[in-house]
C-alpha atoms as a PDB file:
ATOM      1  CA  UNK A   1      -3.377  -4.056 -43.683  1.00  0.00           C
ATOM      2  CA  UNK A   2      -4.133  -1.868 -40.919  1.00  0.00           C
ATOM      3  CA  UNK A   3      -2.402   0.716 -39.801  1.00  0.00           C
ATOM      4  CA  UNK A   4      -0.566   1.010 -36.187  1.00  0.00           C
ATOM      5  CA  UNK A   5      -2.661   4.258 -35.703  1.00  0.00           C
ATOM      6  CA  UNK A   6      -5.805   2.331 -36.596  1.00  0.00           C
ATOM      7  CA  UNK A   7      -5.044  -0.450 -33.977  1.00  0.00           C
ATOM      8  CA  UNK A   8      -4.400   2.143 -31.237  1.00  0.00           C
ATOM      9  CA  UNK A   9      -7.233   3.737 -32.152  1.00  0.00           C
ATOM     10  CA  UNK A  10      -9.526   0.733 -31.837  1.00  0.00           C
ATOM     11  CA  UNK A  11      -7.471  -0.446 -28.385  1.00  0.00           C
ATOM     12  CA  UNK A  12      -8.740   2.897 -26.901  1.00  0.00           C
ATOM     13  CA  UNK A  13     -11.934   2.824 -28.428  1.00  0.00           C
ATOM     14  CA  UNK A  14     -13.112  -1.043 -26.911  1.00  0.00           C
ATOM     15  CA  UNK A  15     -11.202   0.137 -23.694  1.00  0.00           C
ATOM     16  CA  UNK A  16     -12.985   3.008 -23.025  1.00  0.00           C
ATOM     17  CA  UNK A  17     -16.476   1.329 -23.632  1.00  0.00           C
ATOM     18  CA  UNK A  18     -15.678  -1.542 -21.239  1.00  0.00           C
ATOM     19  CA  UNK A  19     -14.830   1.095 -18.814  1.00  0.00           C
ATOM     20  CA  UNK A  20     -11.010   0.013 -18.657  1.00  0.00           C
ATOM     21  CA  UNK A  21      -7.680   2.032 -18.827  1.00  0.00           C
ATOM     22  CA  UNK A  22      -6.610   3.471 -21.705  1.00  0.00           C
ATOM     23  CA  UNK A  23      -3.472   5.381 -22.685  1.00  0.00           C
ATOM     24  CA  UNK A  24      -3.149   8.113 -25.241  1.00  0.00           C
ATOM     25  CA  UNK A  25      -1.033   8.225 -27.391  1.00  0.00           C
ATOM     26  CA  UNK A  26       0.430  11.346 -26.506  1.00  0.00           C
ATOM     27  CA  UNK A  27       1.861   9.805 -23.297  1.00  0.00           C
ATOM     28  CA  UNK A  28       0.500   8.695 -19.998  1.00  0.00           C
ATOM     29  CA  UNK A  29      -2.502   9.658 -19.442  1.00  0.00           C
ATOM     30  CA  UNK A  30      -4.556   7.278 -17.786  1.00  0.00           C
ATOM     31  CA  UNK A  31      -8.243   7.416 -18.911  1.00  0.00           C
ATOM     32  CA  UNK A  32     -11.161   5.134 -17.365  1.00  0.00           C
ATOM     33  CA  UNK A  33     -14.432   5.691 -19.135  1.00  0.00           C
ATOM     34  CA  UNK A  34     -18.368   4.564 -17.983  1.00  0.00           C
ATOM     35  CA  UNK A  35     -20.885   5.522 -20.338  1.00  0.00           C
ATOM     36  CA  UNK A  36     -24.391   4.871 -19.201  1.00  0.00           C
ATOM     37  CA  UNK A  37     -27.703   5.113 -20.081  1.00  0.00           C
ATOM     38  CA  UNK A  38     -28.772   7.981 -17.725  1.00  0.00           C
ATOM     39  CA  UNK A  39     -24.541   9.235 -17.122  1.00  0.00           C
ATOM     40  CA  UNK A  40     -21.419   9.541 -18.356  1.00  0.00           C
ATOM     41  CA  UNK A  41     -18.159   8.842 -15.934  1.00  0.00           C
ATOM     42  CA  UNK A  42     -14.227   9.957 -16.811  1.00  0.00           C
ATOM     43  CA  UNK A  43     -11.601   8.846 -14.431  1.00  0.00           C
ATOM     44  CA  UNK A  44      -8.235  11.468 -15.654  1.00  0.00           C
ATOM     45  CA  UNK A  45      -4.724  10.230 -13.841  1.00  0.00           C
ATOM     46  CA  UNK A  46      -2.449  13.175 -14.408  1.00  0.00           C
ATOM     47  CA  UNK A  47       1.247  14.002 -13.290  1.00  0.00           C
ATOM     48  CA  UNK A  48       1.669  16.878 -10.853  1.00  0.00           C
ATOM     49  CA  UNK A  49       4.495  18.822  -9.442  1.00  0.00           C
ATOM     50  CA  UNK A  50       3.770  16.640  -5.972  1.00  0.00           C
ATOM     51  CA  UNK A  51       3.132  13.235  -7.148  1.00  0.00           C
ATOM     52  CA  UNK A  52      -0.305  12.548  -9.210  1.00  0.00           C
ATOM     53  CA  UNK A  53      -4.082  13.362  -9.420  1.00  0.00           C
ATOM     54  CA  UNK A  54      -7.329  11.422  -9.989  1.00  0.00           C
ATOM     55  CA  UNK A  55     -10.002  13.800 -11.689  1.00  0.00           C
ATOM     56  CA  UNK A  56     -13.418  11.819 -11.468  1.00  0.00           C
ATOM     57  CA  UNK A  57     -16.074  13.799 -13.331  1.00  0.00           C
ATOM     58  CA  UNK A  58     -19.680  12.714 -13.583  1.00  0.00           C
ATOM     59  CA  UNK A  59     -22.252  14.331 -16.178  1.00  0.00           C
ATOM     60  CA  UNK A  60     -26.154  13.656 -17.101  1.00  0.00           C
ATOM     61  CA  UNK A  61     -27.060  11.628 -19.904  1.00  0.00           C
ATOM     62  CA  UNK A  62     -30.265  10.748 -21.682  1.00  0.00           C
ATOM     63  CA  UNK A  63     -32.214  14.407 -20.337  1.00  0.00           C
ATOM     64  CA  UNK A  64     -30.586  13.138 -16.439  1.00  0.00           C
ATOM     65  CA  UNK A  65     -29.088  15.919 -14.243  1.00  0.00           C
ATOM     66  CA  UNK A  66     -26.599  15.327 -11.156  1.00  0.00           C
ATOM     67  CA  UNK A  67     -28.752  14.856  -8.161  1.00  0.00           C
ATOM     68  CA  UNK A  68     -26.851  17.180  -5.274  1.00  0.00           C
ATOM     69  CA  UNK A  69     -29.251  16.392  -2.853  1.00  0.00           C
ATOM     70  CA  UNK A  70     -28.502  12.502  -3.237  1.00  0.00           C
ATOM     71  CA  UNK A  71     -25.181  12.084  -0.480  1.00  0.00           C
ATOM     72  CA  UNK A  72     -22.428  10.847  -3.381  1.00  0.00           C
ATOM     73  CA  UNK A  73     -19.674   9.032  -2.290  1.00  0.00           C
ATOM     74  CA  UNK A  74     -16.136   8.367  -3.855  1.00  0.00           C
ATOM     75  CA  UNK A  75     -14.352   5.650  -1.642  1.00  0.00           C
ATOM     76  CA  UNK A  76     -10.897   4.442  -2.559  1.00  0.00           C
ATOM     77  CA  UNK A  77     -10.818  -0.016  -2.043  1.00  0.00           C
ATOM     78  CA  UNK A  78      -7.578   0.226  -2.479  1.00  0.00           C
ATOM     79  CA  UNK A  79      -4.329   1.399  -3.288  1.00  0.00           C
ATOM     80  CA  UNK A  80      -1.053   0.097  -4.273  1.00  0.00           C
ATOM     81  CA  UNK A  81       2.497   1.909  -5.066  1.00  0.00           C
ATOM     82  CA  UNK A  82       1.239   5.045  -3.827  1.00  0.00           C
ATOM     83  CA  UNK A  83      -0.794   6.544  -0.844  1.00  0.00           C
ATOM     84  CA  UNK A  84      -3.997   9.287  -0.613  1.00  0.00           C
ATOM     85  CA  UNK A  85      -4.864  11.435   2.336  1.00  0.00           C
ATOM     86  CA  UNK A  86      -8.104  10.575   2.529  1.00  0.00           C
ATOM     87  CA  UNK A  87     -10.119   7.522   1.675  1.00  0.00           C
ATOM     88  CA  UNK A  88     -13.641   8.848   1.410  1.00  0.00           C
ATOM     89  CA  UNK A  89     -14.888  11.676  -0.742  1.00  0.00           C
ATOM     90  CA  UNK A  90     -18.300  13.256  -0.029  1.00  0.00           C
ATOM     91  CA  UNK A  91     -20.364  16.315  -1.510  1.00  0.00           C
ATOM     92  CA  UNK A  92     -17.702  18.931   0.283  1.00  0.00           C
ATOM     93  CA  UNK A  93     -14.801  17.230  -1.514  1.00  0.00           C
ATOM     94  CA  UNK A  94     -16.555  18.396  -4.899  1.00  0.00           C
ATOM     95  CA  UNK A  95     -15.894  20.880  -7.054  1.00  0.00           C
ATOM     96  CA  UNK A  96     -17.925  21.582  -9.086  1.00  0.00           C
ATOM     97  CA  UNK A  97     -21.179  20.404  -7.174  1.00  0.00           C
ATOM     98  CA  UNK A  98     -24.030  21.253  -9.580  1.00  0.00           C
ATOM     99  CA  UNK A  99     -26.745  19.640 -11.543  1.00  0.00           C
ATOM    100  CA  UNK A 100     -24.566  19.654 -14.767  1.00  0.00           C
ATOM    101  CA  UNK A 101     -21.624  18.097 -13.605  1.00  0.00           C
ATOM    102  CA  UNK A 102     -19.883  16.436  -9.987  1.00  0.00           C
ATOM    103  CA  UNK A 103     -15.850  16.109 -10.108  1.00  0.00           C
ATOM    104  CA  UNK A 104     -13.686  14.940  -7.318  1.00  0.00           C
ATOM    105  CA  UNK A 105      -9.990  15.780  -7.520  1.00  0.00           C
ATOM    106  CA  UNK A 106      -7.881  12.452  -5.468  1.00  0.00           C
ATOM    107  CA  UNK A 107      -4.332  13.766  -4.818  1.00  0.00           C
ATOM    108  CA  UNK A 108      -2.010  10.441  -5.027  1.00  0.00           C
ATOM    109  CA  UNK A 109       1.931  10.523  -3.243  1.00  0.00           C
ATOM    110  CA  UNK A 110       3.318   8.023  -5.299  1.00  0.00           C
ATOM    111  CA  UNK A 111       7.149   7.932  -7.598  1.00  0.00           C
ATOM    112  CA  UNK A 112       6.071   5.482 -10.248  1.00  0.00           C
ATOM    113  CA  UNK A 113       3.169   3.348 -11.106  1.00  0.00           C
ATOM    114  CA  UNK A 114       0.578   3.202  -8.654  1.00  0.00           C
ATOM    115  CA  UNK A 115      -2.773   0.806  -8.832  1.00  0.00           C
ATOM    116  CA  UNK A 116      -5.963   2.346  -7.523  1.00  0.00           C
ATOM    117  CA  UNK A 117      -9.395   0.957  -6.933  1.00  0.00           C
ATOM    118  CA  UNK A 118     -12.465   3.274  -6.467  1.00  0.00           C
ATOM    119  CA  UNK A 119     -16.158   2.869  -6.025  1.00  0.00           C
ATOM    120  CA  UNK A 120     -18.541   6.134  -6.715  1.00  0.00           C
ATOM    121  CA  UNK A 121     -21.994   5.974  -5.503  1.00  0.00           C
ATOM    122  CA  UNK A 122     -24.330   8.754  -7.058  1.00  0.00           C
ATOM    123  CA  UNK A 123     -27.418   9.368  -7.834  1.00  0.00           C
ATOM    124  CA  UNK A 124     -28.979  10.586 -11.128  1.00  0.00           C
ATOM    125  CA  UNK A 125     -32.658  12.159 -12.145  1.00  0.00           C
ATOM    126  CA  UNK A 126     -35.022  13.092 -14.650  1.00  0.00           C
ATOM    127  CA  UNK A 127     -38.340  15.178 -14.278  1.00  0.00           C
ATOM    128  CA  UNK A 128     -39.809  11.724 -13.216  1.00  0.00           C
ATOM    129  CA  UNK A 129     -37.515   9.293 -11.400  1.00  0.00           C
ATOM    130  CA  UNK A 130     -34.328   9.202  -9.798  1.00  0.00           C
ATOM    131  CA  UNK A 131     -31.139   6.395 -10.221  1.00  0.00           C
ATOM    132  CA  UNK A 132     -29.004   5.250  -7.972  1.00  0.00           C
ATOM    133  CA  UNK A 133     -25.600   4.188  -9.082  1.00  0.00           C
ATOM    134  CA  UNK A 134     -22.977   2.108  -7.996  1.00  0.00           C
ATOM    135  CA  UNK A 135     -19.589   2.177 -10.502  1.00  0.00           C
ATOM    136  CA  UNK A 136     -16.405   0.511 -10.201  1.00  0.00           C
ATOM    137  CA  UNK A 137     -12.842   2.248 -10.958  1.00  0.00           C
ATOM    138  CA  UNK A 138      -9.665   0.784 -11.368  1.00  0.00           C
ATOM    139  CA  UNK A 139      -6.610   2.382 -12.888  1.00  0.00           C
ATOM    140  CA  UNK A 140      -2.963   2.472 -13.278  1.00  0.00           C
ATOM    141  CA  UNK A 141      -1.133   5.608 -13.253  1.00  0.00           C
END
C-alpha cells in the first residue's frame, strides 16, 4: 500500500508535467510548471504583506538562451477574485532580462482565492535557429 506521501508526491509530479497547479505540501504555494524542449517555465503564487504575487520565470533548455531582442509579452486573459494593475507585461517589466533567465513579478489585490489566466509569448535560440513560443497559464492562488 502506498503511502499518503507517495500519492502527494506523484499528484505533484503528473501536475507539474501537464503544466497544471500544484500545491506543496508545506502550504499554499501555487506552482504551474512548462517544461519544453528548448525552455523551462515556473509560474510561483506567493502571499505578500499587500495581497499576492505571480513570479513567472523563463530559462533555456536543450543549449537555448533567452532571446532579449525577441519583444516578450506576459498578458493576463483574465482574472477572477482579485485585480492587477496592469494587464500587459513587456521587456521593461522584467527583471532579470538576460540570456540566462526572463522573470516577471504580477502583483495581485485579492483577500482569498483568486483565478488567473496568462499567456507568455517569448522567444528562444540556439547558435542556429530561433523559437517562438506561445504558453498558456492558469492558476489558483
Amino acid at each position: 500500500m502506498k503511502s499518503v506521501r507517495q500519492y502527494a508526491t506523484l499528484w505533484l509530479l503528473i501536475g507539474m508535467l501537464a503544466g497544471h497547479t500544484a500545491h506543496t505540501a508545506g502550504g499554499p504555494v501555487p506552482t504551474v510548471v512548462h517544461d519544453g524542449d528548448v525552455f523551462s517555465l515556473r509560474a510561483e503564487g506567493r502571499r505578500t504583506a499587500g495581497g499576492k504575487r505571480v513570479a513567472v520565470t523563463v530559462v533555456g533548455a536543450g543549449g537555448c538562451h533567452c532571446n532579449t531582442d525577441y519583444p516578450w509579452k506576459l498578458k493576463v486573459l483574465s482574472i477572477d477574485g482579485g485585480t492587477v494593475g496592469k494587464t500587459v507585461f513587456g521587456p521593461d517589466d522584467a527583471e532579470p532580462w538576460t540570456f540566462e533567465k526572463v522573470r516577471f513579478a504580477i502583483p495581485v489585490q485579492a483577500e482569498g482565492e483568486v483565478r488567473l489566466s496568462f499567456e507568455l509569448r517569448f522567444s528562444m535560440c540556439n547558435d542556429t535557429q530561433c523559437f517562438m513560443k506561445t504558453v498558456p497559464i492558469n492558476m489558483v492562488l
